[in-house]
Protein backbone atom coordinates (compact mmCIF):
# COMPACT_ATOMS: atom_id res chain seq x y z
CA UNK A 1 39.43 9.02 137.55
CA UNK A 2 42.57 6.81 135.35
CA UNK A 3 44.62 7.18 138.19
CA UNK A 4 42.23 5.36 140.62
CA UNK A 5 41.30 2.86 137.78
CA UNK A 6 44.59 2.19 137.28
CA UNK A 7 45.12 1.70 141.41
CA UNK A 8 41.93 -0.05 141.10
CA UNK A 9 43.40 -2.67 138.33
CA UNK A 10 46.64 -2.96 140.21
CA UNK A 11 45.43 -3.92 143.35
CA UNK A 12 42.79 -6.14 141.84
CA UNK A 13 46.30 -8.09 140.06
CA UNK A 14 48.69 -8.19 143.30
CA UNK A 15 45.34 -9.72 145.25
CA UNK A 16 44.99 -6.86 147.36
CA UNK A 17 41.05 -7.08 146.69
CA UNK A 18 38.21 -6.54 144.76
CA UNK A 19 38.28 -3.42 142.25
CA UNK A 20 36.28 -0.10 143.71
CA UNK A 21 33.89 0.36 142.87
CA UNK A 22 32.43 -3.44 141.59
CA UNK A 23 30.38 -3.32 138.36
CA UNK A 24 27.11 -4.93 137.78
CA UNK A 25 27.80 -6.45 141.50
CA UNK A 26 24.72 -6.63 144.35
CA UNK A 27 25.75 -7.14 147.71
CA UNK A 28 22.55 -8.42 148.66
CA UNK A 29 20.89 -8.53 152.18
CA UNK A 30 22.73 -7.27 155.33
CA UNK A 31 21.18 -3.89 155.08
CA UNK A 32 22.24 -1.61 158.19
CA UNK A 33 20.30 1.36 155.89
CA UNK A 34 18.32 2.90 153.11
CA UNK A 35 19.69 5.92 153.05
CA UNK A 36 17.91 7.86 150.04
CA UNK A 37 15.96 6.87 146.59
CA UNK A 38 17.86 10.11 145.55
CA UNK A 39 21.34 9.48 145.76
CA UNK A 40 23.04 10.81 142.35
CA UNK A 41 26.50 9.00 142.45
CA UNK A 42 27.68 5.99 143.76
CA UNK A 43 30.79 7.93 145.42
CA UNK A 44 27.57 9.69 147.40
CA UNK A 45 26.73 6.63 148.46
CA UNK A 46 29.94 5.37 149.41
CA UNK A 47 30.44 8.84 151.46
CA UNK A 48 27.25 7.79 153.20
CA UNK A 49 28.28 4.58 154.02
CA UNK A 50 31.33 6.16 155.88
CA UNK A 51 29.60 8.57 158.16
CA UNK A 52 27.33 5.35 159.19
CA UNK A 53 28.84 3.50 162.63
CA UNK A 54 28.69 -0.46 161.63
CA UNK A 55 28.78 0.60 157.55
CA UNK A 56 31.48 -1.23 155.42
CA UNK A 57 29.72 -2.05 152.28
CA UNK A 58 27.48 -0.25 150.34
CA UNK A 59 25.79 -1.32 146.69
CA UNK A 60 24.01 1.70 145.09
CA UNK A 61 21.60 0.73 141.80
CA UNK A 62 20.89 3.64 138.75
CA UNK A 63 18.15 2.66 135.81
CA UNK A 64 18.11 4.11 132.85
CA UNK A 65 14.53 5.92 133.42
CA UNK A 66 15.02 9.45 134.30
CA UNK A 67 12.49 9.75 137.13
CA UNK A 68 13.49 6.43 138.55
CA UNK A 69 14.87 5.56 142.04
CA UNK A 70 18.42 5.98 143.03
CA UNK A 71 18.52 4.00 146.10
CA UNK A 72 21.70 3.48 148.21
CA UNK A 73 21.93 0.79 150.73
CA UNK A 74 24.55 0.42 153.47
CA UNK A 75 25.87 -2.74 154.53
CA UNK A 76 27.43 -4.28 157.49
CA UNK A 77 29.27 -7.23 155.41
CA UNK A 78 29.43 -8.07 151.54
CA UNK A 79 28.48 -12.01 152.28
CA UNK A 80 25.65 -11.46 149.85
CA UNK A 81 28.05 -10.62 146.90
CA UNK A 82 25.92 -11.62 143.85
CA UNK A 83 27.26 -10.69 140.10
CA UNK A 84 24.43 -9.41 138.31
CA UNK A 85 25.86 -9.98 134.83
CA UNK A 86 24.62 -7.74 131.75
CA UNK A 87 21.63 -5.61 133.24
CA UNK A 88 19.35 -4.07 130.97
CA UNK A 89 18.31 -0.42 131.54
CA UNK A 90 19.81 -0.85 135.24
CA UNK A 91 23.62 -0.59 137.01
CA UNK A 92 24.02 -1.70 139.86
CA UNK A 93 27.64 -0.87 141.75
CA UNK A 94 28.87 -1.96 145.20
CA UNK A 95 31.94 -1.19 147.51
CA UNK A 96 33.44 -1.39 150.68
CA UNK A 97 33.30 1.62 152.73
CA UNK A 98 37.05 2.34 151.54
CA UNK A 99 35.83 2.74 148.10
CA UNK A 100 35.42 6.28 147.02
């Protein structure tokens, strides 16, 4: 929603964190969980991430192919964090478990 892109900006500004979610962002390895290859939104994946004991991260990755994967994978720390840059046909998005 604007409002939480505009929370999302502000905090990002003060130094309060990273923005939620985080764009073309993988936080790669310290998987606690795949949870589904069918996971429609990254705010589903986020939700999943905080009804999992030890999840506070979470990086969730859509391709532009219809009948492709949706995969969500929880994480217990975003040490991995690993900017993708410009991704063709594919978005990935990450967050902390905060993030929804």
């Amino acid at each position: 929603s604007w409002a939480q892109l505009k929370l999302s900006v502000i905090q990002f500004l003060l130094g309060l964190g990273r923005p939620c979610p985080e764009f073309n962002v993988d936080y790669y390895g310290n998987d606690i969980g795949l949870i589904s290859y069918r996971v429609k939104k990254w705010q589903d994946c986020s939700r999943e991430c905080q009804n999992r004991e030890g999840c506070k991260f979470w990086t969730w990755i859509k391709k532009d192919d219809v009948n492709s994967d949706l995969p969500c994978f929880l994480k217990s720390s975003d040490s991995g964090r690993n900017e993708r840059g410009d991704q063709e046909g594919r978005l990935t998005i990450s967050g902390s478990v905060n993030c929804a």
